[in-house]
C-alpha atoms as a PDB file:
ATOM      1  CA  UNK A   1     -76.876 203.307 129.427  1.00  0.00           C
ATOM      2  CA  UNK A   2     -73.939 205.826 129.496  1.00  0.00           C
ATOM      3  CA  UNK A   3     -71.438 207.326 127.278  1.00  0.00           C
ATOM      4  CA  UNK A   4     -68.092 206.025 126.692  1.00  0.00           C
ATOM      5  CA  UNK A   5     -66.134 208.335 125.359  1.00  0.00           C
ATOM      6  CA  UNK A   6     -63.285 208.464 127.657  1.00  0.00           C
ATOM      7  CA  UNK A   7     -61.158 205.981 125.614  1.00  0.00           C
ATOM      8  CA  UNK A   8     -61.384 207.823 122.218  1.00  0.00           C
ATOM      9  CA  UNK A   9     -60.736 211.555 123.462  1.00  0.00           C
ATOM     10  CA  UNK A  10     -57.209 210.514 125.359  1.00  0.00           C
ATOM     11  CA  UNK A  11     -56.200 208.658 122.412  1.00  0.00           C
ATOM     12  CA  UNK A  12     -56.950 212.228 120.304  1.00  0.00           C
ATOM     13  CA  UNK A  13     -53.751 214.024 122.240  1.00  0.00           C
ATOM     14  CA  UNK A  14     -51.051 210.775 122.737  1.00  0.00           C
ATOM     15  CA  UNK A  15     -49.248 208.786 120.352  1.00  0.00           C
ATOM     16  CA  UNK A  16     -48.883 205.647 121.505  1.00  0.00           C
ATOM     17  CA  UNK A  17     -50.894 203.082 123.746  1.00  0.00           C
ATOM     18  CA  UNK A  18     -48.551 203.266 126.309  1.00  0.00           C
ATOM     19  CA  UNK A  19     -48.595 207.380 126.656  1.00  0.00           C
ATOM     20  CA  UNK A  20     -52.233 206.686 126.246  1.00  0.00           C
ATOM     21  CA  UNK A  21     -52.298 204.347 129.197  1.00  0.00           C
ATOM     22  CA  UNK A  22     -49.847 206.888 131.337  1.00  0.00           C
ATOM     23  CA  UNK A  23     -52.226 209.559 130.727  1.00  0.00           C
ATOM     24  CA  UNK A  24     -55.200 207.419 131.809  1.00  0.00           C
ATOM     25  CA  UNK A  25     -53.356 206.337 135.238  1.00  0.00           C
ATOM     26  CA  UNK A  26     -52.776 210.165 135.788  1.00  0.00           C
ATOM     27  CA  UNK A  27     -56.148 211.302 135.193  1.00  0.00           C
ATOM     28  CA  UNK A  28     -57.437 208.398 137.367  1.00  0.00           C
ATOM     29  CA  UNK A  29     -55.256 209.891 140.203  1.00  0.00           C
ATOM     30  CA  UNK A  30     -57.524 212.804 140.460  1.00  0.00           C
ATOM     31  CA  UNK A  31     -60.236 211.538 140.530  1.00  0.00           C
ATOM     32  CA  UNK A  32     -62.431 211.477 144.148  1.00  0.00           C
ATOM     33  CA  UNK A  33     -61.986 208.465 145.892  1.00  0.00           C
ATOM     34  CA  UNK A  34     -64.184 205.243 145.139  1.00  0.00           C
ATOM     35  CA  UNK A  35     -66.495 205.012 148.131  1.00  0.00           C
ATOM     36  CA  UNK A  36     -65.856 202.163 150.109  1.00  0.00           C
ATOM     37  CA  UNK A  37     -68.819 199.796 150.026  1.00  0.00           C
ATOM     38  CA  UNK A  38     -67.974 200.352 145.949  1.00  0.00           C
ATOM     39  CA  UNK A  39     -64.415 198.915 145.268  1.00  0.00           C
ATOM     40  CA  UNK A  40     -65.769 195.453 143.964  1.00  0.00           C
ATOM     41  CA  UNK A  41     -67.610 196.930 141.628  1.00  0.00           C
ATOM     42  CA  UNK A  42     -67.545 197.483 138.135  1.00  0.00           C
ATOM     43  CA  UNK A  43     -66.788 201.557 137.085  1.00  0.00           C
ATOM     44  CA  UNK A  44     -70.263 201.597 135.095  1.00  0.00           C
ATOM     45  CA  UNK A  45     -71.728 200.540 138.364  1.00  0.00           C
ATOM     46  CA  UNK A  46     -69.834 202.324 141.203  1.00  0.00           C
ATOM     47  CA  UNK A  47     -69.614 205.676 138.663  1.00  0.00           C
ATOM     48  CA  UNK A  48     -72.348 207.261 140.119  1.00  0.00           C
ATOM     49  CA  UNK A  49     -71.439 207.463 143.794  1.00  0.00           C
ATOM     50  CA  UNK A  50     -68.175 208.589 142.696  1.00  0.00           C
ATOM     51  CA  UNK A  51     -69.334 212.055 141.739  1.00  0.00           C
ATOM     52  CA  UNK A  52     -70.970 215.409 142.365  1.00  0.00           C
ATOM     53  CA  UNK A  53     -74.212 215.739 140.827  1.00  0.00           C
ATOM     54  CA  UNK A  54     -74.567 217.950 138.525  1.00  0.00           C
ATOM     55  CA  UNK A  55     -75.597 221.551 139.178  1.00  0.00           C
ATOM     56  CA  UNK A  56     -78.849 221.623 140.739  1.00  0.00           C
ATOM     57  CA  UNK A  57     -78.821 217.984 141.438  1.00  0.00           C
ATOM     58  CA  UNK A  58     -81.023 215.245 139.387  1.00  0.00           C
ATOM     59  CA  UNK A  59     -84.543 213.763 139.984  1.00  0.00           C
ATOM     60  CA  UNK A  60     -83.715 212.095 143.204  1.00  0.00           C
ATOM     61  CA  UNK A  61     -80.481 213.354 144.307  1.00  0.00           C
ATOM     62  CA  UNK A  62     -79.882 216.727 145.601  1.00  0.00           C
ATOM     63  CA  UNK A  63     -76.905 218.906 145.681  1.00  0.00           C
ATOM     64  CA  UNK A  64     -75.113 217.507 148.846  1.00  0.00           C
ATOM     65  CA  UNK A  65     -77.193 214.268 148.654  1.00  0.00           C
ATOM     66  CA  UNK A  66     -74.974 210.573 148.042  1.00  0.00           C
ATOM     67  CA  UNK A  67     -74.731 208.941 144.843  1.00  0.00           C
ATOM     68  CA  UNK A  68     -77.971 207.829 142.791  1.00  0.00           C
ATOM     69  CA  UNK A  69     -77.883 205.329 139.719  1.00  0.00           C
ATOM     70  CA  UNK A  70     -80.150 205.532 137.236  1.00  0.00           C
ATOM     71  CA  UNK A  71     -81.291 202.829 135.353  1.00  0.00           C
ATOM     72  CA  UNK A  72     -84.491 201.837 133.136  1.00  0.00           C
ATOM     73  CA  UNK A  73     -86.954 199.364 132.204  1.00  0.00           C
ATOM     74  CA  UNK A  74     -85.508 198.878 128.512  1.00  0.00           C
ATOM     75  CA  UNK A  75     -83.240 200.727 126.114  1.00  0.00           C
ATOM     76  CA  UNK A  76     -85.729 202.417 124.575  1.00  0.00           C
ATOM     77  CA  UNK A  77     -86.670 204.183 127.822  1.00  0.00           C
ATOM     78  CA  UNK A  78     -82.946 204.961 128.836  1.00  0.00           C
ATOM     79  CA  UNK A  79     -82.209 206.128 125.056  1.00  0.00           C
ATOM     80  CA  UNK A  80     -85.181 208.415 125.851  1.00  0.00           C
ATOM     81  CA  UNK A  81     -83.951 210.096 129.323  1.00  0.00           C
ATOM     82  CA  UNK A  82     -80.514 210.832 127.871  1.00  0.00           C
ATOM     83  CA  UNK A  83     -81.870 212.266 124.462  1.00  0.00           C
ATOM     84  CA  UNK A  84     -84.142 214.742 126.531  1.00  0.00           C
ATOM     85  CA  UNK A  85     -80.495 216.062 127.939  1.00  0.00           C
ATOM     86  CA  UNK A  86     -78.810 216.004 124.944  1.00  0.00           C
ATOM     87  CA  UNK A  87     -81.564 218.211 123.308  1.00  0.00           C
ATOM     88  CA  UNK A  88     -81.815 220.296 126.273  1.00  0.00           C
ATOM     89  CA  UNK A  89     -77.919 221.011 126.103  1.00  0.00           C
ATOM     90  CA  UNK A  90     -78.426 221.585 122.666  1.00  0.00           C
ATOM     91  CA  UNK A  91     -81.109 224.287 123.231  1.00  0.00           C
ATOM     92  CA  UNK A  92     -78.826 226.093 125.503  1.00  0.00           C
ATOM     93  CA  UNK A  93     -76.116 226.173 123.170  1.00  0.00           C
ATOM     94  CA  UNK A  94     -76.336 229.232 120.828  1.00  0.00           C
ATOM     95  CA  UNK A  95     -75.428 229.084 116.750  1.00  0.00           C
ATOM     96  CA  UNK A  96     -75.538 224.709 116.868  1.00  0.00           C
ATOM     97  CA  UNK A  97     -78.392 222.558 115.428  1.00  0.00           C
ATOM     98  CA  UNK A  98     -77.254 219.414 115.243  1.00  0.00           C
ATOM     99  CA  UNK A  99     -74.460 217.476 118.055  1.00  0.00           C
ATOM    100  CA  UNK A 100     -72.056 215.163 116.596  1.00  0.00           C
ATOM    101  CA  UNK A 101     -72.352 211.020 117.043  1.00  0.00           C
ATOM    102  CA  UNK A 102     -71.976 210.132 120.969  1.00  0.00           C
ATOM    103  CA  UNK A 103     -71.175 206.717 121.280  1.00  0.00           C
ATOM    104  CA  UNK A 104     -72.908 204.494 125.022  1.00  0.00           C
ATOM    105  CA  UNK A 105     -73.046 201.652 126.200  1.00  0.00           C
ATOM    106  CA  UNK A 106     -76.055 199.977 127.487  1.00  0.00           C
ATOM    107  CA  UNK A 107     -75.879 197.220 129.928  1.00  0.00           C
ATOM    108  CA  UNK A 108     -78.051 195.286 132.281  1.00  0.00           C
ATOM    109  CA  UNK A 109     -77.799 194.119 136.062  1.00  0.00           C
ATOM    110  CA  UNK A 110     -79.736 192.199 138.462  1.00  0.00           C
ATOM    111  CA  UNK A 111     -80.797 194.815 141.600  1.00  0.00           C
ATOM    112  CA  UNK A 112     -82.881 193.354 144.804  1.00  0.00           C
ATOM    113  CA  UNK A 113     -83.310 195.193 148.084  1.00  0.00           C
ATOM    114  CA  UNK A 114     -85.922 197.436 149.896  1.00  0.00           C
ATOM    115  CA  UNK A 115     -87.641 199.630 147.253  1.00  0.00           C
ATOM    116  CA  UNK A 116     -90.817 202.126 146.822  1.00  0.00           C
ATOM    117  CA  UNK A 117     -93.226 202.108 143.797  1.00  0.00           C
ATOM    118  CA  UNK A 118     -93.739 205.822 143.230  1.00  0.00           C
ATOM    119  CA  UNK A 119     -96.755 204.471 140.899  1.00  0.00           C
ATOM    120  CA  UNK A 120     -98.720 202.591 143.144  1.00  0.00           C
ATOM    121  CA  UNK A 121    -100.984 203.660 145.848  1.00  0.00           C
ATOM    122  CA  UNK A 122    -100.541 205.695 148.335  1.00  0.00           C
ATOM    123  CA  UNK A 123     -98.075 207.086 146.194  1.00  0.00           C
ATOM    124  CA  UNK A 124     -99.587 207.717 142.726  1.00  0.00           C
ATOM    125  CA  UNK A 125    -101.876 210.144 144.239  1.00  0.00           C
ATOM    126  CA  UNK A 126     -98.460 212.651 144.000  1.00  0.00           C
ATOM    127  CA  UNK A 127     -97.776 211.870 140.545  1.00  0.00           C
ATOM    128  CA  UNK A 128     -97.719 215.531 139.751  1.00  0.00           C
ATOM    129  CA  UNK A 129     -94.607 215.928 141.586  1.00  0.00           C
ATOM    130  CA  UNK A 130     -92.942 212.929 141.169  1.00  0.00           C
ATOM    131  CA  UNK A 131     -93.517 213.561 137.119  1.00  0.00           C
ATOM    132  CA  UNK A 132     -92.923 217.381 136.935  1.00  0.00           C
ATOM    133  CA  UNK A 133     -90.523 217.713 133.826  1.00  0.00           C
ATOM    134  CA  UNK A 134     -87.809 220.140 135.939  1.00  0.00           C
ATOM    135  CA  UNK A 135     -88.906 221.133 139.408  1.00  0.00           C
ATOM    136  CA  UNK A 136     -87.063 218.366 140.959  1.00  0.00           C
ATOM    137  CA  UNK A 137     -87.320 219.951 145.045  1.00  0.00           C
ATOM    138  CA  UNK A 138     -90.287 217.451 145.775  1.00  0.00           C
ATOM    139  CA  UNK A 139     -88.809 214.025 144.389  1.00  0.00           C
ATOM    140  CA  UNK A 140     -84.988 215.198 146.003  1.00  0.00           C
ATOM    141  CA  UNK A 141     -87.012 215.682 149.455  1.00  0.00           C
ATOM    142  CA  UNK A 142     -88.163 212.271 148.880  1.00  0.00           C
ATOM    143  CA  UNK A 143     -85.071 210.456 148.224  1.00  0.00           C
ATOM    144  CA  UNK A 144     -83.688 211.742 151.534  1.00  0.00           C
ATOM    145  CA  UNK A 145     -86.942 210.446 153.261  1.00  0.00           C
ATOM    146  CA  UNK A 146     -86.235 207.201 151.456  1.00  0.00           C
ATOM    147  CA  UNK A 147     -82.440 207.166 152.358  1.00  0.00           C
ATOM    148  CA  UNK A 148     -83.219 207.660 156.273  1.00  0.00           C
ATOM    149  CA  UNK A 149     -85.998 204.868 155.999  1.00  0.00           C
ATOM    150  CA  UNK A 150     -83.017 202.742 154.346  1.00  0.00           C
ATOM    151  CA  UNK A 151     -84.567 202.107 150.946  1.00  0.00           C
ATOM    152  CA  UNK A 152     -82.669 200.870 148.065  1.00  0.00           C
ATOM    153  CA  UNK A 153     -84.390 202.014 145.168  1.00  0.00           C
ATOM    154  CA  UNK A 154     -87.210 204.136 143.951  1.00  0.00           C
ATOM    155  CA  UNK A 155     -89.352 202.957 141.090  1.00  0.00           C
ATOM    156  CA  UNK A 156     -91.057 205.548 138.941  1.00  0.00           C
ATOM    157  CA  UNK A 157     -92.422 206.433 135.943  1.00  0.00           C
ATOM    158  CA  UNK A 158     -90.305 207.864 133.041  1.00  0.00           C
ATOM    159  CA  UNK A 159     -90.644 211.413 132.080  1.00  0.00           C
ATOM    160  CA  UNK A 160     -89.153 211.651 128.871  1.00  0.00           C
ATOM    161  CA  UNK A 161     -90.552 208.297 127.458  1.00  0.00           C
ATOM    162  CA  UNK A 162     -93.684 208.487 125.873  1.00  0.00           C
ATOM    163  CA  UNK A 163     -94.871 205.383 126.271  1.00  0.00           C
ATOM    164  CA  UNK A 164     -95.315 204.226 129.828  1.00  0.00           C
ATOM    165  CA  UNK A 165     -92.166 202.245 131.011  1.00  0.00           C
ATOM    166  CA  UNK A 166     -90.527 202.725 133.969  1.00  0.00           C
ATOM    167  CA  UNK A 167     -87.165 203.897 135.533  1.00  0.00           C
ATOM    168  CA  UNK A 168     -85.796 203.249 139.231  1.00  0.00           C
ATOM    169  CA  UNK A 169     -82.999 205.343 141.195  1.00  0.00           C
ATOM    170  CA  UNK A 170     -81.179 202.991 142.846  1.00  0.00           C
ATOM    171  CA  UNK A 171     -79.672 204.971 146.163  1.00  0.00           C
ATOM    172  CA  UNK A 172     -77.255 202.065 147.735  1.00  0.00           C
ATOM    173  CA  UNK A 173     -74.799 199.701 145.870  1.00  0.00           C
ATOM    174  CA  UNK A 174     -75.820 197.119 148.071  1.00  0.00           C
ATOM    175  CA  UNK A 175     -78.770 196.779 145.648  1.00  0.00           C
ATOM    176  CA  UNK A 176     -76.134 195.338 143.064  1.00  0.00           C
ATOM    177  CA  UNK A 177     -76.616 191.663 142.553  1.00  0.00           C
ATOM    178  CA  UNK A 178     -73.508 191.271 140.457  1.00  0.00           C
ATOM    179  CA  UNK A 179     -70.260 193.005 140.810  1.00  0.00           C
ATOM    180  CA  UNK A 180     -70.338 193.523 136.203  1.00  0.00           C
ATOM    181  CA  UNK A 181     -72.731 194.444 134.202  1.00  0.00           C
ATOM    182  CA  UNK A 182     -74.293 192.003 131.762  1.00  0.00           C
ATOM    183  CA  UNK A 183     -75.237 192.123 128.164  1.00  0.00           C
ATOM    184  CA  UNK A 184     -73.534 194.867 126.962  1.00  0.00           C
ATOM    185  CA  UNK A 185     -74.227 196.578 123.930  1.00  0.00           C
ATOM    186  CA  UNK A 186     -72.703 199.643 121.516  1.00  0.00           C
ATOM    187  CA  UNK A 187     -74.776 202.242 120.541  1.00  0.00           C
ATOM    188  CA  UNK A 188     -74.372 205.569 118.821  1.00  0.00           C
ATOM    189  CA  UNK A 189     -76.444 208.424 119.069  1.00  0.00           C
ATOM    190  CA  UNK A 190     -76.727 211.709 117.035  1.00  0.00           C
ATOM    191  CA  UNK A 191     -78.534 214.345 118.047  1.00  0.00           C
ATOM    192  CA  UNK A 192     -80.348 216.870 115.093  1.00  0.00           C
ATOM    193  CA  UNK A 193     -82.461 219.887 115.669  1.00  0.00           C
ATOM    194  CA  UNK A 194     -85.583 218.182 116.394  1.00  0.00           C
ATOM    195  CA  UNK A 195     -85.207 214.559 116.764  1.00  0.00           C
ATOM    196  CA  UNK A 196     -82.025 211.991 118.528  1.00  0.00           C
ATOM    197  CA  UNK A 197     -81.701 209.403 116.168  1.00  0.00           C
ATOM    198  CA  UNK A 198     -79.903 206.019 117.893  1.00  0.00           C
ATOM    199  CA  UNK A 199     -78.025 203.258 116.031  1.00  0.00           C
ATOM    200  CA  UNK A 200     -76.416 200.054 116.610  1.00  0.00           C
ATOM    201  CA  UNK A 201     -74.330 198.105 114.313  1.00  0.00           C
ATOM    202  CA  UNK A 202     -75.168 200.531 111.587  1.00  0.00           C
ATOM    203  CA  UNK A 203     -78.890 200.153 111.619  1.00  0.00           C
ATOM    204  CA  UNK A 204     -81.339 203.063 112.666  1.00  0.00           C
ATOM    205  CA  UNK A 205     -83.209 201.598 115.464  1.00  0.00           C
ATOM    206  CA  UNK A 206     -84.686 204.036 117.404  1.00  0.00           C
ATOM    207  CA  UNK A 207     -85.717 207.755 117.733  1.00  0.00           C
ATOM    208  CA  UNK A 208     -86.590 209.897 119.907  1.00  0.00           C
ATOM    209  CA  UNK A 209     -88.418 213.573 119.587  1.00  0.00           C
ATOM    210  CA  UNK A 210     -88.893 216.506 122.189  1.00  0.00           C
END
């Protein structure tokens, strides 16, 4: 699942579809390169080898570490991971209580390859650090081990779900078994002071609280 908002806030500052199109060529320009083994795919799939991580890295990928995608078991579980964000970015900022409507999109697509079950033995014995809520130094050190034993993907449990689903970090694009993603699907989500509330075609369908 990821946001798409890229569309909407270019066509806030043109006037036309062709200035809008111009301005989306130019801001493609400087952009960091696609990595190679990438080009044939998709931009929701090859997105996240494209960039730095974010400051301080993410579960599995360190600061200087390669790209990792993310992905989840269901919706409900990626809704979940991105509404603990949101409200965490909403904690941080001072004199707001409520975000404004976010629109994603949520997708699906096929992955095979070498992975490691973070919930099954020998594994699961660790499930303190793989599962610690922020401290991330223990399952970063463990992608790199997995990278240099050329796995594809990590499986592990979700944090931020309640209910016991799964997510996997997939660490090579040669996981992909489709260039596209499949089954896509609109979703809006609006995040208040104590709960992200997520919609599709204008019917409350999910929630989740911190």
């Amino acid at each position: 699942m990821v946001e798409n908002q890229h569309v909407a806030a270019t066509m806030k500052i043109v006037d036309t579809l062709f200035e809008q199109e111009l301005l989306e060529t130019i801001i493609e320009e400087q952009k960091p390169a696609i990595p190679t083994e990438a080009v044939t795919l998709d931009y929701l799939l090859f997105t996240p080898f494209r960039y730095l991580p974010p400051t301080g890295g993410s579960r599995f990928r360190g600061t200087d570490d390669p790209g990792v995608f993310y992905g989840a078991e269901r919706i409900h579980t990626a809704a979940a991971e991105i509404s603990y964000r949101r409200w965490q970015f909403l904690q941080d900022t001072t004199g707001l209580n409520r975000l404004p409507p976010t629109q994603y999109t949520a997708f699906s697509i096929p992955v095979a390859g070498l992975m490691v079950d973070l919930r099954c033995h020998p594994f699961d014995k660790d499930a303190g650090y793989w599962l610690h809520p922020h401290d991330y130094q223990a399952t970063q050190q463990f992608g790199r081990t997995a990278r240099e034993a050329s796995i594809d993907a990590i499986i592990y449990q979700s944090v931020r779900d309640p209910e016991p689903h799964f997510c996997m970090a997939l660490l090579t694009t040669t996981a992909f078994q489709a260039d596209k993603p499949r089954n896509l699907q609109n979703w809006t989500m609006t995040m208040l002071e104590k709960e992200a509330v997520w919609q599709t075609w204008g019917e409350t369908t999910l929630s989740w609280k911190p």
